[in-house]
N, C-alpha and C. Protein backbone atom coordinates (compact mmCIF):
# COMPACT_ATOMS: atom_id res chain seq x y z
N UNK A 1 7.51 21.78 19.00
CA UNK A 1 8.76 21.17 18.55
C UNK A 1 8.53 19.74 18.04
N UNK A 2 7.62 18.81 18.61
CA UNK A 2 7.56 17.38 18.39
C UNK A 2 7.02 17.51 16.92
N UNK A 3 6.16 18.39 16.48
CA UNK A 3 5.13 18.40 15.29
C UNK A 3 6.09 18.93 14.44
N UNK A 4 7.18 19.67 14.58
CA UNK A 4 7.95 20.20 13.47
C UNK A 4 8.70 18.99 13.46
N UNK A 5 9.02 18.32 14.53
CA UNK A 5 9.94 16.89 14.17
C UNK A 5 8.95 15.88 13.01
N UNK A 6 7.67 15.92 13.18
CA UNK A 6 7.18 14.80 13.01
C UNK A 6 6.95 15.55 11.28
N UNK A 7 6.71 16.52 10.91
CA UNK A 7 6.65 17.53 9.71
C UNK A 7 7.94 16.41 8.83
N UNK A 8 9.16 17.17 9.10
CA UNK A 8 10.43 17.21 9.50
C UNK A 8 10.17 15.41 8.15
N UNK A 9 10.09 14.62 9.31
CA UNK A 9 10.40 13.22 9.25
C UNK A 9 9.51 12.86 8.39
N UNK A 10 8.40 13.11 7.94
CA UNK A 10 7.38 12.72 6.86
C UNK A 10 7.62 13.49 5.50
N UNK A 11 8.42 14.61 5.84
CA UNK A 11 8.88 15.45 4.51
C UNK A 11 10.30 14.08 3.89
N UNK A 12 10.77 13.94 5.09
CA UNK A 12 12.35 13.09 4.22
C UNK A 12 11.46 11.77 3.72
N UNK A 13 10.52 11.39 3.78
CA UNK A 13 10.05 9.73 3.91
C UNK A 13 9.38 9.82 1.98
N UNK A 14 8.57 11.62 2.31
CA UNK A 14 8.09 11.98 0.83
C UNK A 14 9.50 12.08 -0.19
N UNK A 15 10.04 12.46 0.63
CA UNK A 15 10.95 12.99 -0.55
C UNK A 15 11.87 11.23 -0.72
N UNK A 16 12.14 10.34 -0.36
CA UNK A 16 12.62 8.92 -0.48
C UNK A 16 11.36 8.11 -1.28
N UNK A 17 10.15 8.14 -0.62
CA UNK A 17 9.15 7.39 -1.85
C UNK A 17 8.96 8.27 -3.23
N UNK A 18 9.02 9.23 -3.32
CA UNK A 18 8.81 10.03 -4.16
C UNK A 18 9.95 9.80 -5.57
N UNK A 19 11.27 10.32 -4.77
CA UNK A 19 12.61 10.21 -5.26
C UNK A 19 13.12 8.40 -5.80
N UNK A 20 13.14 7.82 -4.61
CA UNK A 20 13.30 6.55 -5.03
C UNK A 20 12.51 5.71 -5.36
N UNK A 21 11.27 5.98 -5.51
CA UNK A 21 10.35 5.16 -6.40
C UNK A 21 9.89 5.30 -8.03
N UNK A 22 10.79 6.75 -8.44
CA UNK A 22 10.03 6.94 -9.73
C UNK A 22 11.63 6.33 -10.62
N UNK A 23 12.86 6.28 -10.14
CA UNK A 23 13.83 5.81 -11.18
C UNK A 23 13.56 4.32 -11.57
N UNK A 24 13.31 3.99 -12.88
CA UNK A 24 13.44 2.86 -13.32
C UNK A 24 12.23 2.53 -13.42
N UNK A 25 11.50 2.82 -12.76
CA UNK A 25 10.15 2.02 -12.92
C UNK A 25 9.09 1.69 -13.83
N UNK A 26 10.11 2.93 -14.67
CA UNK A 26 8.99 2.11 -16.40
C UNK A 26 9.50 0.63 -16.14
N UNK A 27 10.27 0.56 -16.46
CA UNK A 27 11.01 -1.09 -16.69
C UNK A 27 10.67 -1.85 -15.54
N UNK A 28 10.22 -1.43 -14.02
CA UNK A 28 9.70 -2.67 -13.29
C UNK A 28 8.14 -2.16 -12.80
N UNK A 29 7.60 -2.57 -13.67
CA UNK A 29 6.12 -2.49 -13.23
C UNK A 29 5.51 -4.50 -13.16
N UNK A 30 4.78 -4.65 -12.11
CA UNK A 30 3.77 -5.40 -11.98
C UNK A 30 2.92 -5.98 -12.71
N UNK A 31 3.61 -6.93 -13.57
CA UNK A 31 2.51 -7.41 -14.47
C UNK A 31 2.15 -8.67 -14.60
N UNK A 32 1.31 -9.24 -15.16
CA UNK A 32 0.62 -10.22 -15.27
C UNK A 32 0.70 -11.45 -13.78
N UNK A 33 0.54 -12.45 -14.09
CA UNK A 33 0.05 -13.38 -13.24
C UNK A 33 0.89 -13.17 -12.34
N UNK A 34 1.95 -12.89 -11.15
CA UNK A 34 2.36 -13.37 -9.72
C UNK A 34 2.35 -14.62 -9.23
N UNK A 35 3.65 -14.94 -9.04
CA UNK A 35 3.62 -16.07 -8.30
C UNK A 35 4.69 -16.48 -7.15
N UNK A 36 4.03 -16.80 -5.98
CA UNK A 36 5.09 -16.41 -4.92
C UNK A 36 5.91 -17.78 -4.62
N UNK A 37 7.35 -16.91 -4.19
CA UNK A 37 7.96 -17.80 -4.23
C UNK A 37 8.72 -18.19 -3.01
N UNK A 38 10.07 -19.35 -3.36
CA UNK A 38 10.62 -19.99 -1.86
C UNK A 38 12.10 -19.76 -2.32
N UNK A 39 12.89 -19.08 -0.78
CA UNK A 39 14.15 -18.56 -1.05
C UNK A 39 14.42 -20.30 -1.05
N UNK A 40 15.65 -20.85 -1.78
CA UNK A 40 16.00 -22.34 -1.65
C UNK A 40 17.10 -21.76 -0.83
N UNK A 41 18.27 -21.18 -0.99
CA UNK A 41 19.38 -20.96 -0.89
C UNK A 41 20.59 -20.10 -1.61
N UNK A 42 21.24 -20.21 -1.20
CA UNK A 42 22.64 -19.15 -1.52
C UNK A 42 23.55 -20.14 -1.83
N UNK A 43 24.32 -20.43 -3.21
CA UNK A 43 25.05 -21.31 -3.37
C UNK A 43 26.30 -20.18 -4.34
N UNK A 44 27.38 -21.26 -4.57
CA UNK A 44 28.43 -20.77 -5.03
C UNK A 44 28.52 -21.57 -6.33
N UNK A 45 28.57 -20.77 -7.53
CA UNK A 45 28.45 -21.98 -8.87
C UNK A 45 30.03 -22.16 -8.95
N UNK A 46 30.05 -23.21 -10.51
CA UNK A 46 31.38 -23.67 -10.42
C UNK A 46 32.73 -22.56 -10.73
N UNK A 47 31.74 -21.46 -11.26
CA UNK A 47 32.77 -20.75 -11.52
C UNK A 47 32.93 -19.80 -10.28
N UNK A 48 32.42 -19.79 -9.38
CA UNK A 48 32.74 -19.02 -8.01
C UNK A 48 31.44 -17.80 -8.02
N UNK A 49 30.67 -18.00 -8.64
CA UNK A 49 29.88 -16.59 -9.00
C UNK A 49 28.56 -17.44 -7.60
N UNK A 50 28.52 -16.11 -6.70
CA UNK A 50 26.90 -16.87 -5.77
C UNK A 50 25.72 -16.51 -6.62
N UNK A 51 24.97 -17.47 -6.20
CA UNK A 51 23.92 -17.48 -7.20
C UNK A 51 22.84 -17.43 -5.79
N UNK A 52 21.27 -16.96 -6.31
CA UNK A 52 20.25 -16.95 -5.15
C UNK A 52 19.86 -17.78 -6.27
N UNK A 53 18.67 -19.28 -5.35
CA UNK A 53 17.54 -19.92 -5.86
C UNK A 53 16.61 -19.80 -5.54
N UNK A 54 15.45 -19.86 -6.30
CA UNK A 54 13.96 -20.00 -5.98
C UNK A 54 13.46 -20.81 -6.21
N UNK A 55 12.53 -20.93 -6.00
CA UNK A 55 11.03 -21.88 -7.06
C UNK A 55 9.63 -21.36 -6.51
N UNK A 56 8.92 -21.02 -7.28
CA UNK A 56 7.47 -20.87 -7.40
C UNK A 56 7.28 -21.95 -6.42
N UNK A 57 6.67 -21.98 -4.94
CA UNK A 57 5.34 -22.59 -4.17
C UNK A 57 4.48 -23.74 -5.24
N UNK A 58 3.75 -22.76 -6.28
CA UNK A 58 2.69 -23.58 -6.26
C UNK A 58 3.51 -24.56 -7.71
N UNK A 59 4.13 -24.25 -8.59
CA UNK A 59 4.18 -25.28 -9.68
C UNK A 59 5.97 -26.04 -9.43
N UNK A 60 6.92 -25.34 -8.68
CA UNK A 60 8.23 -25.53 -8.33
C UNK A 60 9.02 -25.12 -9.23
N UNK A 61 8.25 -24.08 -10.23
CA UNK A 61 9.82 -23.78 -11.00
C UNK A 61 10.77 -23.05 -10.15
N UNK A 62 12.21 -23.30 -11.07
CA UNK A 62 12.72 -22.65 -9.83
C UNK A 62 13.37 -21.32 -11.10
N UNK A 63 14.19 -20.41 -10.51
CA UNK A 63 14.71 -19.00 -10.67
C UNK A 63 15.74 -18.88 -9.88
N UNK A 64 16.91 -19.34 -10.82
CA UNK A 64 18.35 -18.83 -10.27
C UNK A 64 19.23 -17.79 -10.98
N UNK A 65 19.72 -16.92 -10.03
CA UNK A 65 20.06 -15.18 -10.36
C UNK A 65 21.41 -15.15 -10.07
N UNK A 66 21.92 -14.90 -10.66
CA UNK A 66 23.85 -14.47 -10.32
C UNK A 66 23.62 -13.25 -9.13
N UNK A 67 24.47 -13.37 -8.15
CA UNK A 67 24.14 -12.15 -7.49
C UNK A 67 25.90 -12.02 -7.11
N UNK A 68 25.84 -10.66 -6.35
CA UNK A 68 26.83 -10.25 -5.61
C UNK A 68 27.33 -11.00 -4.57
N UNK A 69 28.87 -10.93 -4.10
CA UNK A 69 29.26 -11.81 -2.43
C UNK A 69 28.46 -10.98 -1.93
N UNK A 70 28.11 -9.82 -1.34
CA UNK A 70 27.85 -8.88 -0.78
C UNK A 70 26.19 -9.11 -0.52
N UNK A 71 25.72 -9.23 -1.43
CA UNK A 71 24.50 -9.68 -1.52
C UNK A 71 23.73 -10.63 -1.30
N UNK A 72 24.76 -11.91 -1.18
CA UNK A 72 24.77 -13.33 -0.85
C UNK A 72 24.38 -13.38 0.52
N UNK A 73 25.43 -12.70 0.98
CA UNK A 73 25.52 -12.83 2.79
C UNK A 73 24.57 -12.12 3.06
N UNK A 74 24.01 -11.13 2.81
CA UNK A 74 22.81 -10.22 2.87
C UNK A 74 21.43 -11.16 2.93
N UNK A 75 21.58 -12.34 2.04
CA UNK A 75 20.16 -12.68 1.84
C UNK A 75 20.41 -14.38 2.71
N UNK A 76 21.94 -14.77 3.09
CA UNK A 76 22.21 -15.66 3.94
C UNK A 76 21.70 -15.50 5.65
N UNK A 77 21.89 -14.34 6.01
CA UNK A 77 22.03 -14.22 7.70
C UNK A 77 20.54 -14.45 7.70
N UNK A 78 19.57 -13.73 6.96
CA UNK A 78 17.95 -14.17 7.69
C UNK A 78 17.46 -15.30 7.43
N UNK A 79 18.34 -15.90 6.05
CA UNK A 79 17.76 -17.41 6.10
C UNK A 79 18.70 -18.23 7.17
N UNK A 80 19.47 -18.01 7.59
CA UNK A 80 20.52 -18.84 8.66
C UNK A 80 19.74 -18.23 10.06
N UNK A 81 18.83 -17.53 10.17
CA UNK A 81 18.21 -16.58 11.35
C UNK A 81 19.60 -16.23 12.42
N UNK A 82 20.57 -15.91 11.75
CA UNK A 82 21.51 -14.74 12.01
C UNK A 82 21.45 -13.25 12.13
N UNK A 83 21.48 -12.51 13.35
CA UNK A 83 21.40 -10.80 13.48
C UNK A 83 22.72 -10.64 13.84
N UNK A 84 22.91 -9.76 12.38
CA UNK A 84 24.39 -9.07 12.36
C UNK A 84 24.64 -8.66 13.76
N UNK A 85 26.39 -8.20 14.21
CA UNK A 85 26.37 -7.14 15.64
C UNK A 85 25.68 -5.83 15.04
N UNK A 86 26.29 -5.08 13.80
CA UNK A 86 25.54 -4.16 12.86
C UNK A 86 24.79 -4.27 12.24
N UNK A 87 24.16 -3.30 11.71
CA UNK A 87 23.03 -3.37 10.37
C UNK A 87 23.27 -3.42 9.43
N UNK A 88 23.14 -4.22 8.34
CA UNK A 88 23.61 -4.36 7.28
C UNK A 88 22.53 -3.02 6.14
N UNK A 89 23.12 -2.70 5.22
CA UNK A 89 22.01 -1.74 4.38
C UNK A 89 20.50 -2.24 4.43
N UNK A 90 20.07 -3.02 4.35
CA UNK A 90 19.02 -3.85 4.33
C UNK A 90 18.42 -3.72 5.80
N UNK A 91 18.85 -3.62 6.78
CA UNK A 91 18.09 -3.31 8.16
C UNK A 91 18.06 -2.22 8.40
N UNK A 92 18.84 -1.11 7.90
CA UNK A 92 18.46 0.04 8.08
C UNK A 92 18.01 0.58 7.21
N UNK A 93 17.50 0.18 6.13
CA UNK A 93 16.19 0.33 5.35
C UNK A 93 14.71 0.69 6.04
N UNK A 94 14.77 -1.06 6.31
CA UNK A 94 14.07 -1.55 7.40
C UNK A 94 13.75 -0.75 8.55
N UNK A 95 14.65 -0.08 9.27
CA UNK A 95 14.58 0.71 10.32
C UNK A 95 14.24 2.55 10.12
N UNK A 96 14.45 2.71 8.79
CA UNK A 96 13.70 3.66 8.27
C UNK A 96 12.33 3.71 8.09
N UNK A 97 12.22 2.70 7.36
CA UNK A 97 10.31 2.51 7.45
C UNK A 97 9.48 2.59 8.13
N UNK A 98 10.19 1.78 9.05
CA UNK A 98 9.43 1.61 10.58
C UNK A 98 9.12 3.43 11.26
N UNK A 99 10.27 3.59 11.39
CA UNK A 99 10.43 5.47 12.01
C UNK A 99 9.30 6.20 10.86
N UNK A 100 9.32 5.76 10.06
CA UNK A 100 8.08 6.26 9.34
C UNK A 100 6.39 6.01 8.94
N UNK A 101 6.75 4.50 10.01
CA UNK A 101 5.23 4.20 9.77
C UNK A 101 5.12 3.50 8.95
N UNK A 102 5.85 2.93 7.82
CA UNK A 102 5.77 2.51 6.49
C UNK A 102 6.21 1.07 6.61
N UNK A 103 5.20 0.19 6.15
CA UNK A 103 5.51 -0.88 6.33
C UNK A 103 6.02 -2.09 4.67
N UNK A 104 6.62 -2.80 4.92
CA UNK A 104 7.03 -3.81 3.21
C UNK A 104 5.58 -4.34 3.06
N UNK A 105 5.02 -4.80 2.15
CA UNK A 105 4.21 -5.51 1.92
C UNK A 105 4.74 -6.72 1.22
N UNK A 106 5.45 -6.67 0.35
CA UNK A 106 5.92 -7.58 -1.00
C UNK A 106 7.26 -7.14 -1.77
N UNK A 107 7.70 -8.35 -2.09
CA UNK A 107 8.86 -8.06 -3.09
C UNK A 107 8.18 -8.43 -4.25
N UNK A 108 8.39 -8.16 -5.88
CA UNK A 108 8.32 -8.43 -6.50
C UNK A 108 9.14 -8.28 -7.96
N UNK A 109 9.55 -9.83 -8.34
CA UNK A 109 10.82 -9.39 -9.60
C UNK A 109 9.88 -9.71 -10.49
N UNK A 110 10.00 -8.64 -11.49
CA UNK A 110 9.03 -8.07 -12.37
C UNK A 110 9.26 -8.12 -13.81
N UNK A 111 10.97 -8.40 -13.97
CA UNK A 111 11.37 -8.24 -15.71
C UNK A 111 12.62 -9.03 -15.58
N UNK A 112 12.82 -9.98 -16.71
CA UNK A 112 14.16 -10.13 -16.96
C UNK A 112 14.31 -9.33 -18.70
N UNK A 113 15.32 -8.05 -18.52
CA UNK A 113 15.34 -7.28 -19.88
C UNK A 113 17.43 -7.45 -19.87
N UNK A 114 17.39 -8.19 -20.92
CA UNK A 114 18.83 -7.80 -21.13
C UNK A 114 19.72 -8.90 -20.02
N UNK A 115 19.45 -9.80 -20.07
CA UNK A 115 20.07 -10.24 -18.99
C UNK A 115 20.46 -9.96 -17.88
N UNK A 116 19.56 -9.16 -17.55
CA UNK A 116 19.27 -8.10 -15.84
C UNK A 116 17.63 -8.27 -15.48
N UNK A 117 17.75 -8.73 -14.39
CA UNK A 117 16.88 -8.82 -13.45
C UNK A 117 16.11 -7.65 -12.74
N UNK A 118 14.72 -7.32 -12.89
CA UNK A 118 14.38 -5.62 -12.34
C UNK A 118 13.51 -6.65 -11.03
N UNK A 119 13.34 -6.01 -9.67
CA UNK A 119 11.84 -6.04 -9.04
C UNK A 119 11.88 -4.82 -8.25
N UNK A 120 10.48 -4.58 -7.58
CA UNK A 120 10.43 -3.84 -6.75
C UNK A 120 10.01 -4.02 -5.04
N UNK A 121 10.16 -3.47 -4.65
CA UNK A 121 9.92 -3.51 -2.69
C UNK A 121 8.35 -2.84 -2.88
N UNK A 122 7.39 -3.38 -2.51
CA UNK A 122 6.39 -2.37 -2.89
C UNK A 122 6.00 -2.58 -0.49
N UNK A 123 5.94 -1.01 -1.01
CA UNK A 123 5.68 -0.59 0.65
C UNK A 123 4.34 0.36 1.02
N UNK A 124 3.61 -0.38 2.04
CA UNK A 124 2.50 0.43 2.21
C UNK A 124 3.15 1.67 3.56
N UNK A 125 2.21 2.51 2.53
CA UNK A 125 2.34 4.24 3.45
C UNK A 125 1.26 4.58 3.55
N UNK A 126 0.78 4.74 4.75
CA UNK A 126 -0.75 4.73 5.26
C UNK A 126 -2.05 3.77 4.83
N UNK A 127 -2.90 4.08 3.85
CA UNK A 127 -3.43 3.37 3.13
C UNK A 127 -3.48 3.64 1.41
N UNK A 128 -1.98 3.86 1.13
CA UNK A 128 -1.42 3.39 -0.20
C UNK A 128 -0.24 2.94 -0.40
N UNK A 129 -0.18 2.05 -1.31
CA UNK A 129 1.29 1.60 -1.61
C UNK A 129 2.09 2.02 -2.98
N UNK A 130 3.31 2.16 -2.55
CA UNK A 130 4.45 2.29 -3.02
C UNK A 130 5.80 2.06 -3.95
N UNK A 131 6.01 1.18 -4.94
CA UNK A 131 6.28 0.74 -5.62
C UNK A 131 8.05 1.63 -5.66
N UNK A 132 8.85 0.64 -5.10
CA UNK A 132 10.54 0.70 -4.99
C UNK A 132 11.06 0.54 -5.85
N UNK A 133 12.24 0.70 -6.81
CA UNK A 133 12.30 0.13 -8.01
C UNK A 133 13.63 -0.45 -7.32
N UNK A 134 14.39 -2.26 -7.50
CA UNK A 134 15.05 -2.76 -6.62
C UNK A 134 16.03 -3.25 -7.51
N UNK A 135 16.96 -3.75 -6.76
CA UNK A 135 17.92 -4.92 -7.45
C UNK A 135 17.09 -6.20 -6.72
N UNK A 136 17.05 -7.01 -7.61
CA UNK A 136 16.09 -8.23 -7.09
C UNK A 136 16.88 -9.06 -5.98
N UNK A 137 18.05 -8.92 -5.78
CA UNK A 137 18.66 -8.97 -4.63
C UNK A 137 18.55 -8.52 -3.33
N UNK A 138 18.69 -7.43 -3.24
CA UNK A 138 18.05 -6.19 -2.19
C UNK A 138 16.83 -6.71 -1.77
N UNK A 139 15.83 -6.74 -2.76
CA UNK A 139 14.19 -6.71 -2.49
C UNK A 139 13.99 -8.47 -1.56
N UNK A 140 14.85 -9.31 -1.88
CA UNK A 140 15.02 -10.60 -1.35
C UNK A 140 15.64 -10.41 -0.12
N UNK A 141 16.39 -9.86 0.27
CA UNK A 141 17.05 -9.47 1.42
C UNK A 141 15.80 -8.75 2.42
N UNK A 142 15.12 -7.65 1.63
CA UNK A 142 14.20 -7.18 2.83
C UNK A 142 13.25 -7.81 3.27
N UNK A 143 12.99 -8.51 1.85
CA UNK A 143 11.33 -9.24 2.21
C UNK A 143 11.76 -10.44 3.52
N UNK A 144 12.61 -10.98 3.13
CA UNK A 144 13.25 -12.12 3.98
C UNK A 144 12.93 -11.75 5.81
N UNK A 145 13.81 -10.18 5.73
CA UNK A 145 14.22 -10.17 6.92
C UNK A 145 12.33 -9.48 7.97
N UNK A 146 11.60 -9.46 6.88
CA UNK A 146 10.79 -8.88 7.64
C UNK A 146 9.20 -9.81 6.94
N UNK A 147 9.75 -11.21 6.49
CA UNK A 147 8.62 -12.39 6.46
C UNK A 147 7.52 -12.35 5.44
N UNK A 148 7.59 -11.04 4.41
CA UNK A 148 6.75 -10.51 3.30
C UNK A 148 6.82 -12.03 2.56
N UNK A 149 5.71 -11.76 1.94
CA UNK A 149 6.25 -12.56 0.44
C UNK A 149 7.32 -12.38 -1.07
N UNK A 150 7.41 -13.09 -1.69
CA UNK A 150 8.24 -12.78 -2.60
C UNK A 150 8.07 -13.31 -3.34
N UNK A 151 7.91 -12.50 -4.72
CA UNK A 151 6.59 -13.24 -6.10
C UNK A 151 7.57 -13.03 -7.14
N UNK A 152 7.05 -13.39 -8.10
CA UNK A 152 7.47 -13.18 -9.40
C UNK A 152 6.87 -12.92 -10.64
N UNK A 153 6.79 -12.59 -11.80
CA UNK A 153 6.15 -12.27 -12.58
C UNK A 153 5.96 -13.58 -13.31
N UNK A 154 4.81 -14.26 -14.04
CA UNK A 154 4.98 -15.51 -14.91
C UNK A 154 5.76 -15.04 -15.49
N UNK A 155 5.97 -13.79 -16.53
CA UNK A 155 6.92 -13.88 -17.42
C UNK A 155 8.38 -13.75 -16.93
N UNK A 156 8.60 -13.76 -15.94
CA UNK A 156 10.45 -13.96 -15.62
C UNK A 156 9.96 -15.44 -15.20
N UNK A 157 8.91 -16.01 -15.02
CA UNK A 157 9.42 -16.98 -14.84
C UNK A 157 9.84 -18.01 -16.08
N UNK A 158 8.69 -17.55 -17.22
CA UNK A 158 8.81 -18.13 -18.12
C UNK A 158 9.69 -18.33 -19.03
N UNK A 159 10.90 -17.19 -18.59
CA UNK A 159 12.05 -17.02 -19.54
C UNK A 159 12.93 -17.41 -18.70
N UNK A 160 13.07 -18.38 -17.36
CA UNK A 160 13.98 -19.32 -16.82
C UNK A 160 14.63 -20.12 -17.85
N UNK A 161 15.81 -20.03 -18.33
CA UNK A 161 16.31 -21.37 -19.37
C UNK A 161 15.97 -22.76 -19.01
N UNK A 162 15.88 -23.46 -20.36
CA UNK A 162 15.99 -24.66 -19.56
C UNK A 162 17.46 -25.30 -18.77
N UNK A 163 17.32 -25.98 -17.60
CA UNK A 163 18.72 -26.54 -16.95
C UNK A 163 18.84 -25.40 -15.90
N UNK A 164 18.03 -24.26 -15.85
CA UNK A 164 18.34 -23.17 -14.73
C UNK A 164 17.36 -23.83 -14.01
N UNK A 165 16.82 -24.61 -13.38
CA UNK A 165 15.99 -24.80 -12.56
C UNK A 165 16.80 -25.14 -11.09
N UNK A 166 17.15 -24.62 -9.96
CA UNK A 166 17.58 -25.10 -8.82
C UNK A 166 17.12 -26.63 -9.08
């Protein structure tokens, strides 16, 4: 019975990396230079829209993203080192992986196409990894809550406007 459980539970984990790793992912693949970065904060612009900031570690650009309320508070509680009473989508992500063995390695936002933001959650499963295709929101939320890094592509960084710099 335990081995048909454990069957069971590695069949749903294939069928989630499998399933949710192949949508989109032409458009967020891993390219060129990486560069990891620092959550600044969760702010509210003037027009009420929350915005997430970054900046690249090593040179300080920074990378600010319009995001969701929803998403805000998502990527607020682990930088405030706040644990919901519940799980927010993002911990029970998290708490899936784990039941599977599968651990985050990295976030990475990978494209700005169209004035949309792509990255992915890339997650090691045994000894290979995984490539998530994310809202760069989401992928900031997990990496956060479980201390990964969080990179960026030079080229999203390079297409920061000028005056977008946190």
């Amino acid at each position: 019975m335990a081995r048909r459980s454990l069957c069971a539970r590695r069949g749903v984990l294939v069928m989630f990396v499998l399933f949710g790793a192949t949508s989109g992912l032409a458009l967020a693949q891993e390219t060129g230079d990486l560069k990891e970065l620092e959550v600044l904060g969760v702010v509210a612009d003037p027009g009420g829209q929350a915005r997430i900031l970054l900046r690249s570690k090593a040179d300080k650009r920074g990378l600010s993203m319009v995001i969701g309320q929803f998403e805000a508070v998502g990527i607020a509680l682990p930088l405030e080192g706040v644990v919901p009473p519940r799980p927010y989508t993002h911990d029970l992500i998290l708490d899936l992986l784990r039941h599977f063995d599968a651990t985050v390695a990295r976030a990475v936002i990978t494209e700005l196409k169209e004035n949309t933001y792509y990255a992915t959650i890339v997650v090691r499963v045994g000894n290979r990894e995984v490539r998530i295709d994310s809202r760069p929101s989401d992928a900031v939320a997990v990496a956060l809550r479980v201390g990964v890094p969080i990179l960026a592509s030079e080229k999203v960084l390079a297409t920061q406007p000028p005056g977008g710099q946190p």
